[in-house]
N, C-alpha and C. Protein backbone atom coordinates (compact mmCIF):
# COMPACT_ATOMS: atom_id res chain seq x y z
N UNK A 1 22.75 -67.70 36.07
CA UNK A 1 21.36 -67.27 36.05
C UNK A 1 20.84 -67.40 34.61
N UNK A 2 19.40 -67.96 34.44
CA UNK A 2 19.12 -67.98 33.34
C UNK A 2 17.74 -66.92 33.11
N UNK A 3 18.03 -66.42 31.89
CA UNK A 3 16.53 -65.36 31.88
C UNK A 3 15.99 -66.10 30.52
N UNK A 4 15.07 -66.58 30.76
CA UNK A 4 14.06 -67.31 29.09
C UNK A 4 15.38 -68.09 28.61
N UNK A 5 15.33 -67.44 27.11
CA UNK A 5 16.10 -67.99 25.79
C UNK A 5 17.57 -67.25 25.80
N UNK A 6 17.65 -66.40 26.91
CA UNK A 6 18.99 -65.24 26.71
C UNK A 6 19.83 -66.04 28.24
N UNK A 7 20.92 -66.23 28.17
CA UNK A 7 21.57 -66.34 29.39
C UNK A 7 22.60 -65.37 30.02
N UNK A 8 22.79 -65.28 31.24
CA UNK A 8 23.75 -64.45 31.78
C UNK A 8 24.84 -64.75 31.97
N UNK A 9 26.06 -65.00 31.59
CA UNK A 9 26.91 -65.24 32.24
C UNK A 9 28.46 -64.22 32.55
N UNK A 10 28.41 -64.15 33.64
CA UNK A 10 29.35 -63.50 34.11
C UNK A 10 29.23 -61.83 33.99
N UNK A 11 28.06 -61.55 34.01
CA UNK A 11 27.16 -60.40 33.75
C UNK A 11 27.03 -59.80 32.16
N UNK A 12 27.43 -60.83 31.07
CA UNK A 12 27.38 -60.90 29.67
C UNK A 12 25.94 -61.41 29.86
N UNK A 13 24.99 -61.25 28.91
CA UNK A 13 23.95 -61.68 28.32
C UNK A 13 24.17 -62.32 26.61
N UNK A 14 23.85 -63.55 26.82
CA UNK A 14 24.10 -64.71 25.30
C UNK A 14 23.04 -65.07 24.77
N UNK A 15 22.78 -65.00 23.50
CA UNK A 15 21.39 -65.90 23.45
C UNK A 15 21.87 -67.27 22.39
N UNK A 16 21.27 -68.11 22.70
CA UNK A 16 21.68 -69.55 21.50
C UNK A 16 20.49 -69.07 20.87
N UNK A 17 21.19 -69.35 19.18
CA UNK A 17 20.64 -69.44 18.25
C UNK A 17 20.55 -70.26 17.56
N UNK A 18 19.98 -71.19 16.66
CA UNK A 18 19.90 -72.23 16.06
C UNK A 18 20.96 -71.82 15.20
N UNK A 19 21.52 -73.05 14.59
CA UNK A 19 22.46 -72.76 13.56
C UNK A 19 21.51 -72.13 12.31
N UNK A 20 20.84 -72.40 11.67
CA UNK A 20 19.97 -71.45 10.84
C UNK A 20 20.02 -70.46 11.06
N UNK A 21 19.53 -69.66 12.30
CA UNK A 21 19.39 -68.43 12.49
C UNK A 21 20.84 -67.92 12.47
N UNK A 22 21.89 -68.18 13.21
CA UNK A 22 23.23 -67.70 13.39
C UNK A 22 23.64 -67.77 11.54
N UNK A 23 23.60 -68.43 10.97
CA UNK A 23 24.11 -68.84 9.36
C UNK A 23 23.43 -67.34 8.62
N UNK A 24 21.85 -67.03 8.45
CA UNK A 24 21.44 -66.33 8.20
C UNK A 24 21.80 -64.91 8.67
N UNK A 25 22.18 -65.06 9.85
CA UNK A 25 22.40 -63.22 10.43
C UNK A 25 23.85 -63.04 9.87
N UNK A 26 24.40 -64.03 9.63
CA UNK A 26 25.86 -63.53 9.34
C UNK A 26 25.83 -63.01 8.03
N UNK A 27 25.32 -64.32 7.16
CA UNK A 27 25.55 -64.45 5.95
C UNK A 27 24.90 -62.69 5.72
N UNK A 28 23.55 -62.08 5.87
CA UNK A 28 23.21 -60.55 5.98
C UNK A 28 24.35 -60.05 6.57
N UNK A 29 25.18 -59.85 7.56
CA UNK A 29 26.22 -59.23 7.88
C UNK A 29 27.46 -58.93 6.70
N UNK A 30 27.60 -60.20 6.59
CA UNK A 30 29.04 -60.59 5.31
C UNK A 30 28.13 -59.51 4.20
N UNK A 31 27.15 -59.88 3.33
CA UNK A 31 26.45 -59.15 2.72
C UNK A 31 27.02 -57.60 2.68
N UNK A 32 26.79 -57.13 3.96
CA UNK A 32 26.45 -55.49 4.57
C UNK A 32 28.30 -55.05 4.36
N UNK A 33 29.20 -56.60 4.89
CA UNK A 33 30.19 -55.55 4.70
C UNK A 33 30.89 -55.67 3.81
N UNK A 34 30.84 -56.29 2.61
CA UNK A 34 30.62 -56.02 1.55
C UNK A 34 30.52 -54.86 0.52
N UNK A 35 29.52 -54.73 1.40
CA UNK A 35 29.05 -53.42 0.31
C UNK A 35 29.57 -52.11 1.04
N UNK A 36 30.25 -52.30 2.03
CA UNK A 36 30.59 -51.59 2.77
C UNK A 36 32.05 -50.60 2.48
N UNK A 37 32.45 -52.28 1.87
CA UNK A 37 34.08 -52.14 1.43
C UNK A 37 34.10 -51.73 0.45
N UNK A 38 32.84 -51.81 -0.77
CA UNK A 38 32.51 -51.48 -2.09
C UNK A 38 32.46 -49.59 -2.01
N UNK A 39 31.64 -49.40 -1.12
CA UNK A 39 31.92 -47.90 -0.69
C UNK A 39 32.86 -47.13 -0.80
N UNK A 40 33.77 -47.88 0.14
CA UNK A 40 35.20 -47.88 0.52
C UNK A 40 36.25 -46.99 -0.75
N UNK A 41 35.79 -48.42 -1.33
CA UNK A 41 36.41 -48.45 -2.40
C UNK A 41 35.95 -47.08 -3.99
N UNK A 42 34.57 -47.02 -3.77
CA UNK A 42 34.17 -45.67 -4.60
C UNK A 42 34.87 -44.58 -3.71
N UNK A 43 35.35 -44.48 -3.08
CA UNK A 43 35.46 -42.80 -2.00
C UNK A 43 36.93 -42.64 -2.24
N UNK A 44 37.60 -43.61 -2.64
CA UNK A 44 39.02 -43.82 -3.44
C UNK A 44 39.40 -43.83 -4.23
N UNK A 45 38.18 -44.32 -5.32
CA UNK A 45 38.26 -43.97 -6.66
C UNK A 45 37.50 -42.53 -7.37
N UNK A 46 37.51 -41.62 -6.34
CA UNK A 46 36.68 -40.41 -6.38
C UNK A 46 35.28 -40.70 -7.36
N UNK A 47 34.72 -41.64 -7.05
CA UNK A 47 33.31 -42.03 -7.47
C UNK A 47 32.17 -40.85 -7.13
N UNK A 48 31.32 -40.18 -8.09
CA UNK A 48 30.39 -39.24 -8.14
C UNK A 48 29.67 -39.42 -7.02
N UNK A 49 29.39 -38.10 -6.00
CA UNK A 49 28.89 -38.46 -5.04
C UNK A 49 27.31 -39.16 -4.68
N UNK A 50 26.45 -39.04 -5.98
CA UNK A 50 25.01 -39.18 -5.66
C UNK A 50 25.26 -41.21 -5.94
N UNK A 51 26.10 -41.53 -6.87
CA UNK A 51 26.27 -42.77 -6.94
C UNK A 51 26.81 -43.62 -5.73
N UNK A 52 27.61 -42.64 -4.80
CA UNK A 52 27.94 -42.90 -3.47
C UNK A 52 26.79 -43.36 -2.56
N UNK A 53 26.11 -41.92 -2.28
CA UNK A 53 25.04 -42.16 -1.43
C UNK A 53 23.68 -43.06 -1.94
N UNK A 54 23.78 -43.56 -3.01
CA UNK A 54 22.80 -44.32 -3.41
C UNK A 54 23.20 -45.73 -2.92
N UNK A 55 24.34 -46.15 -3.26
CA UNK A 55 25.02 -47.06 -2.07
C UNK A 55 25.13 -46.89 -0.77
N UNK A 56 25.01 -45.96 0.07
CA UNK A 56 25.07 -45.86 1.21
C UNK A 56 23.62 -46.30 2.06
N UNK A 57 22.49 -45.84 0.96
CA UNK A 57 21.33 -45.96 1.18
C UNK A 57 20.78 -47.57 1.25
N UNK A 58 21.90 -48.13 0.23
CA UNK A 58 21.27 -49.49 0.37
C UNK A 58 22.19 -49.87 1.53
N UNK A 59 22.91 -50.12 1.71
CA UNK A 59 23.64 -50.35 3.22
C UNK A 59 22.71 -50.72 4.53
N UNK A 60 21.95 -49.28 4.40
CA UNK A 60 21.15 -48.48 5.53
C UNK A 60 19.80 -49.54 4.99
N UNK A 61 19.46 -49.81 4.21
CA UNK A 61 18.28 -50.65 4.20
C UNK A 61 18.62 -51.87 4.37
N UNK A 62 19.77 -52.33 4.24
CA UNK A 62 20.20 -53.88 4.49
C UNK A 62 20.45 -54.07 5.91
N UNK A 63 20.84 -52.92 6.95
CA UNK A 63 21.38 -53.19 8.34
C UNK A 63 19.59 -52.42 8.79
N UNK A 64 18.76 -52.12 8.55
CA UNK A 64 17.26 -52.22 8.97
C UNK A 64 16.46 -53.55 8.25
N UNK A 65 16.58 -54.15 7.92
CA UNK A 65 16.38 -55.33 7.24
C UNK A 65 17.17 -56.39 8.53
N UNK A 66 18.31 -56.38 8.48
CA UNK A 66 18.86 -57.20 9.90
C UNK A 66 18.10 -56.99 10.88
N UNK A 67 18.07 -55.81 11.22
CA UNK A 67 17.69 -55.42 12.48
C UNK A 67 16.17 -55.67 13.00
N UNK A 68 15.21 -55.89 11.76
CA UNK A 68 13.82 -56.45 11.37
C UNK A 68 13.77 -57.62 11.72
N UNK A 69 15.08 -58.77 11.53
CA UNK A 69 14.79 -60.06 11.51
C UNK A 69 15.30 -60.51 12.75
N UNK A 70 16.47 -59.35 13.50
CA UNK A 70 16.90 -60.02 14.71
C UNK A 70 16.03 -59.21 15.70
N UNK A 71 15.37 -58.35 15.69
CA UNK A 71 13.70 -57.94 16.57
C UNK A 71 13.17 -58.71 16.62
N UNK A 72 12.36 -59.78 15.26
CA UNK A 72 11.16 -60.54 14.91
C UNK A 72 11.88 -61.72 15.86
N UNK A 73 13.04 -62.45 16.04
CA UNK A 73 13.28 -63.24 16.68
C UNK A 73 13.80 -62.77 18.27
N UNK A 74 14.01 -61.64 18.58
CA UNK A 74 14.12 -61.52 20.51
C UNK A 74 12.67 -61.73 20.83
N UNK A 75 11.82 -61.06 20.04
CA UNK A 75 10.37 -61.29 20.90
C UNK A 75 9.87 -62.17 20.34
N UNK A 76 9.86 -63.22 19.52
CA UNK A 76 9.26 -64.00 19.37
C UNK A 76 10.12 -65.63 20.38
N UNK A 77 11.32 -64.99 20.65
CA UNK A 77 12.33 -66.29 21.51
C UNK A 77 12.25 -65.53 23.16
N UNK A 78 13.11 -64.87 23.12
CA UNK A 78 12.94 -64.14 24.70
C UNK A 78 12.00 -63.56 25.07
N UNK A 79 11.91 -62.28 24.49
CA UNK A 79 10.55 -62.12 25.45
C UNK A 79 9.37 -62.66 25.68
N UNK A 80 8.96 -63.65 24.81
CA UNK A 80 7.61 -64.22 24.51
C UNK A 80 7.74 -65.03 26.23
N UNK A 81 9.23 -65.87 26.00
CA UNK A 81 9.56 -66.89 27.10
C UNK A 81 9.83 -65.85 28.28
N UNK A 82 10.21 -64.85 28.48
CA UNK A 82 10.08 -64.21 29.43
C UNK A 82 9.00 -64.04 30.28
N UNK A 83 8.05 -63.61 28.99
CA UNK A 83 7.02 -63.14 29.64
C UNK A 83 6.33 -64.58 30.35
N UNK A 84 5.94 -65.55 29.85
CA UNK A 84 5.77 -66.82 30.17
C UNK A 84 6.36 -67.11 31.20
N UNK A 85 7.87 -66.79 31.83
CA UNK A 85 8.04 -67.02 33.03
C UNK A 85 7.36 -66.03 33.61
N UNK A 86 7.07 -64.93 33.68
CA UNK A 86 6.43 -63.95 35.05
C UNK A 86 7.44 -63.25 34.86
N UNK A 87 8.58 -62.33 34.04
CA UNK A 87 9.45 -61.63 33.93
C UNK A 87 9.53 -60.53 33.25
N UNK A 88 8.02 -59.86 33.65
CA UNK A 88 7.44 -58.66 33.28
C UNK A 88 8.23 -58.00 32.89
N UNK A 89 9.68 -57.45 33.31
CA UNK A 89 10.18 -56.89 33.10
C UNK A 89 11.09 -56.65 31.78
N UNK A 90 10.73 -57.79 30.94
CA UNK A 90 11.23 -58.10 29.62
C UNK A 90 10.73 -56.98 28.45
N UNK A 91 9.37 -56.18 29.26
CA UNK A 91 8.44 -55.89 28.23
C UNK A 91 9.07 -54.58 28.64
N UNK A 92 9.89 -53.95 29.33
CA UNK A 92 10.51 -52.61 29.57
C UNK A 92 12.05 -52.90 28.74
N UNK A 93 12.41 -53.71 29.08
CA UNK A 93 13.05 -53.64 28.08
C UNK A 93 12.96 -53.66 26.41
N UNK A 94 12.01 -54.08 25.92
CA UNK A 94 12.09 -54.47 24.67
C UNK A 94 11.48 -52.82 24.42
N UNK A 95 11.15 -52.11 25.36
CA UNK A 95 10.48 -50.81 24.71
C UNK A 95 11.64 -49.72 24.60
N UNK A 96 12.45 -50.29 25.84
CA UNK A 96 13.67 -48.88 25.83
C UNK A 96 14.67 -49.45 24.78
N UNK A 97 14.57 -50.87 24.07
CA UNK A 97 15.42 -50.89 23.04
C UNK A 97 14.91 -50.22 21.51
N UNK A 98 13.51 -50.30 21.86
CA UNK A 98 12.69 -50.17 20.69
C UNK A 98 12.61 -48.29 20.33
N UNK A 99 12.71 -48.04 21.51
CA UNK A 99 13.30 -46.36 21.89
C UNK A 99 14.24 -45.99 20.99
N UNK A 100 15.29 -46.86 21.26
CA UNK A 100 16.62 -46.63 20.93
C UNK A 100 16.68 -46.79 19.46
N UNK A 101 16.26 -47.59 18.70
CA UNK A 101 16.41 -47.96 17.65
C UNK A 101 15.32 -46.93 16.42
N UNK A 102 14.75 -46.24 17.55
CA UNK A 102 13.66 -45.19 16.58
C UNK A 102 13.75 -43.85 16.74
N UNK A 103 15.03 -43.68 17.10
CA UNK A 103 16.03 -42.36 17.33
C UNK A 103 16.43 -41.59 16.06
């Protein structure tokens, strides 16, 4: 079964991404854990805590920053094409994710 730009298979949902886009979300990922491990690594070296959470903060703005660019591309790839097929139902979803993410 295919829905728009997202496919189903085997009751998994996939979406193809251009190699650009896939290169870019990672390369922000690799980024995130990174700094992740950098954390890591202050909480071991009993690093002052406000210097901690000042890193933690950028973390938290780098994985809302992802999350900005892989939004701007579901509705501008799937749901747009969803909706274009007659698959109204794209637009309930993108709200109960949009729910979720503003928790």
């Amino acid at each position: 079964m295919k829905k728009g730009c997202c496919n189903v298979i085997d009751e998994e949902r996939h979406k193809v991404r251009t190699h650009e886009e896939q290169k870019d979300l990672i390369t922000r990922l690799n980024k995130i854990e990174g700094q992740i491990r950098g954390i890591h690594k202050m909480v071991e070296d009993n690093i002052y805590c406000p210097d901690i959470l000042i890193q933690v903060s950028a973390v938290t703005s780098a994985l809302n920053s992802f999350n900005k660019v892989l939004l701007a591309s579901h509705i501008k790839g799937c749901v747009t094409e969803d909706i274009k097929a007659g698959q109204e139902e794209a637009v309930d979803e993108l709200v109960t994710v949009l729910q979720k993410l503003m928790k």
